[in-house]
N, C-alpha and C. Protein backbone atom coordinates (compact mmCIF):
# COMPACT_ATOMS: atom_id res chain seq x y z
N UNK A 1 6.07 6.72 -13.13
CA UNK A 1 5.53 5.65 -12.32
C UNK A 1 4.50 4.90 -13.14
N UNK A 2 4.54 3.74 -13.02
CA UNK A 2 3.57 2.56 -13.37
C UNK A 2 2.01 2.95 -13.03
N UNK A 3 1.01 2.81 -13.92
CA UNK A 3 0.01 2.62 -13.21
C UNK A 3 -0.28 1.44 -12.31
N UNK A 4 -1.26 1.90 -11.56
CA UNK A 4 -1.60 1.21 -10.30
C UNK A 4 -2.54 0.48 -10.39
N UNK A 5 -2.76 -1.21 -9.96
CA UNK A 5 -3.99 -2.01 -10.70
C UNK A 5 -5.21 -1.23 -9.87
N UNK A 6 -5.82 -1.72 -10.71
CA UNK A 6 -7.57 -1.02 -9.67
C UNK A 6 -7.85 -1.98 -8.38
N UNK A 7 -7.80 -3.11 -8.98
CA UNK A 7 -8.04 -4.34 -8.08
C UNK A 7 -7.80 -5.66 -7.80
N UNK A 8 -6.82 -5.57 -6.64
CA UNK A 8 -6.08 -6.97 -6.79
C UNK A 8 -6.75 -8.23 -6.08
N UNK A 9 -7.99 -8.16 -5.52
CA UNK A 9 -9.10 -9.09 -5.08
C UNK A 9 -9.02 -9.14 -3.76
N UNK A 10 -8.24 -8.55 -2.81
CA UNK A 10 -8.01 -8.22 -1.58
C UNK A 10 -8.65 -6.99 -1.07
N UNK A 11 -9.16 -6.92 -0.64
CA UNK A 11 -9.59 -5.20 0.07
C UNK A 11 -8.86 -5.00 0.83
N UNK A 12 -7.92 -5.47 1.41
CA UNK A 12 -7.11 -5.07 2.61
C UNK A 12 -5.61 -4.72 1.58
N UNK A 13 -5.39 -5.12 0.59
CA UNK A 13 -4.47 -5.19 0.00
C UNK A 13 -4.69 -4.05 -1.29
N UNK A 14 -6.16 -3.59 -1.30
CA UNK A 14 -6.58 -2.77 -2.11
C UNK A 14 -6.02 -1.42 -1.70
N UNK A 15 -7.03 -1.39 -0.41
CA UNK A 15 -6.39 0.14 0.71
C UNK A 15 -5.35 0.29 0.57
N UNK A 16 -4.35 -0.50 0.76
CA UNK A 16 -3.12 -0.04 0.41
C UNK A 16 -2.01 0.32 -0.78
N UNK A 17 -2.83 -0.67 -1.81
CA UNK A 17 -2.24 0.16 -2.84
C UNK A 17 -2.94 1.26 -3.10
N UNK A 18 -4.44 2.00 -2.94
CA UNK A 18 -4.95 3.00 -3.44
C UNK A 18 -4.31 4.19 -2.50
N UNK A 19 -3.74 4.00 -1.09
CA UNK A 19 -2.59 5.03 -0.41
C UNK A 19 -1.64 5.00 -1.29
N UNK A 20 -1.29 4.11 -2.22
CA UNK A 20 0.13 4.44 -2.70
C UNK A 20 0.10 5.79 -4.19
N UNK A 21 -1.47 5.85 -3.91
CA UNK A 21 -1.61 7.42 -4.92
C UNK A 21 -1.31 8.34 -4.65
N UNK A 22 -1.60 8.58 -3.13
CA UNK A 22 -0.70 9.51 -2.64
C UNK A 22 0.92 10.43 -3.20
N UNK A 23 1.14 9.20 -3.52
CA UNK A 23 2.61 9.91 -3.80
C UNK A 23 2.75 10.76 -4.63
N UNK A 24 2.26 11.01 -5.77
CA UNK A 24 1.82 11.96 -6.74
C UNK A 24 1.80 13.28 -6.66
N UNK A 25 1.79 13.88 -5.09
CA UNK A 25 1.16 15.24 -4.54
C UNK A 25 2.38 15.23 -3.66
N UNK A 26 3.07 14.49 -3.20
CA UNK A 26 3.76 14.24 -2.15
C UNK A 26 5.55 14.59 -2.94
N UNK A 27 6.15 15.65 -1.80
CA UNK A 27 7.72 15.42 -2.42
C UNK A 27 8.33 14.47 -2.43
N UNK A 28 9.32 14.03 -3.01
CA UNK A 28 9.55 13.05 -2.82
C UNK A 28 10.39 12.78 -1.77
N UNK A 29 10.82 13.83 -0.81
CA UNK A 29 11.54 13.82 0.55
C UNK A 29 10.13 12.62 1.60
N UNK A 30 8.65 12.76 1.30
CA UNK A 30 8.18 12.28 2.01
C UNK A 30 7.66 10.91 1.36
N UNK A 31 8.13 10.34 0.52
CA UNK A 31 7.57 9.62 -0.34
C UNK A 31 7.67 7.95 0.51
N UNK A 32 9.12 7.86 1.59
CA UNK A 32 9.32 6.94 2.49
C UNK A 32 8.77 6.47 2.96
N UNK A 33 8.09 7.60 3.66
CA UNK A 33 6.97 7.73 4.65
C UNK A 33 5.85 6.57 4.37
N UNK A 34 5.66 6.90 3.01
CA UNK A 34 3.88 6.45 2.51
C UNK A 34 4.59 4.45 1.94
N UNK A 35 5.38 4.38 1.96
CA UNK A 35 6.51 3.57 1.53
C UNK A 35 6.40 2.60 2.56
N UNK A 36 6.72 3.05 3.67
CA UNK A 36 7.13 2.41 5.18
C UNK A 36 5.50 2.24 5.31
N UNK A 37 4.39 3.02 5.18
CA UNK A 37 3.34 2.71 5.72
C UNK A 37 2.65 1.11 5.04
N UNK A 38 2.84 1.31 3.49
CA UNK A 38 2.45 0.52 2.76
C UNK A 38 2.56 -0.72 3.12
N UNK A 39 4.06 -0.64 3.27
CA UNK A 39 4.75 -2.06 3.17
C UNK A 39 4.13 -2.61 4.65
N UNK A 40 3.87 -2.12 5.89
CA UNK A 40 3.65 -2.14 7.20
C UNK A 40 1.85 -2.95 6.58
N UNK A 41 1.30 -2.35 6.07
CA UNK A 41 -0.15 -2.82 5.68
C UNK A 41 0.04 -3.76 5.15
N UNK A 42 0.63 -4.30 3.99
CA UNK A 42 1.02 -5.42 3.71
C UNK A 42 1.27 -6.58 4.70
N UNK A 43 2.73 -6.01 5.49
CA UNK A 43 2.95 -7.25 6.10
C UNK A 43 1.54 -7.92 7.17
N UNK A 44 0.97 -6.61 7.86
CA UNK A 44 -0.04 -7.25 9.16
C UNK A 44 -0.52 -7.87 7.41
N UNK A 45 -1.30 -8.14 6.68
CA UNK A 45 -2.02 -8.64 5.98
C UNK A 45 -1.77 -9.83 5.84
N UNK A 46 -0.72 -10.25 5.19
CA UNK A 46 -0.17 -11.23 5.32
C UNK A 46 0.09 -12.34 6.74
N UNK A 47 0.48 -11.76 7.63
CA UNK A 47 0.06 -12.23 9.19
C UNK A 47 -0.85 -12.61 9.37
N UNK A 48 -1.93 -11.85 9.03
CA UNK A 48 -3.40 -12.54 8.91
C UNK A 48 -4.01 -13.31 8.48
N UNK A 49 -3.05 -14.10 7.30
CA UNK A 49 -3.18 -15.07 7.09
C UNK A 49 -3.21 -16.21 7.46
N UNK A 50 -2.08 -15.87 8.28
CA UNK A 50 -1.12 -17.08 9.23
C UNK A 50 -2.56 -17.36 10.44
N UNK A 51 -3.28 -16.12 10.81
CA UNK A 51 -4.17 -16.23 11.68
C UNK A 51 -5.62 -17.16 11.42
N UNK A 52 -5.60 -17.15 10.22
CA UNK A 52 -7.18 -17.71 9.32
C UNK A 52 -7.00 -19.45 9.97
């Protein structure tokens, strides 16, 4: 796996990539999981844009 940037100037967009460390410890049977969550943080983020 790629390293992971430290900081992409978002804090809301931060949190979620720093969950995506998780996976590391994680089998990869549950790796979806953290996958589905991510992408879910992303999208409201993006929505929130639409809200500004």
């Amino acid at each position: 796996m790629s390293a992971l940037p430290e900081e992409t100037g978002d804090e809301r967009v931060d949190a979620v990539v720093a969950g995506l460390g998780r996976l590391a410890g994680l089998p990869v049977s549950e790796h979806v999981a953290v996958f589905d969550e991510a992408f879910a943080g992303l999208e409201a983020t993006l929505a929130a844009v639409d809200d500004q």
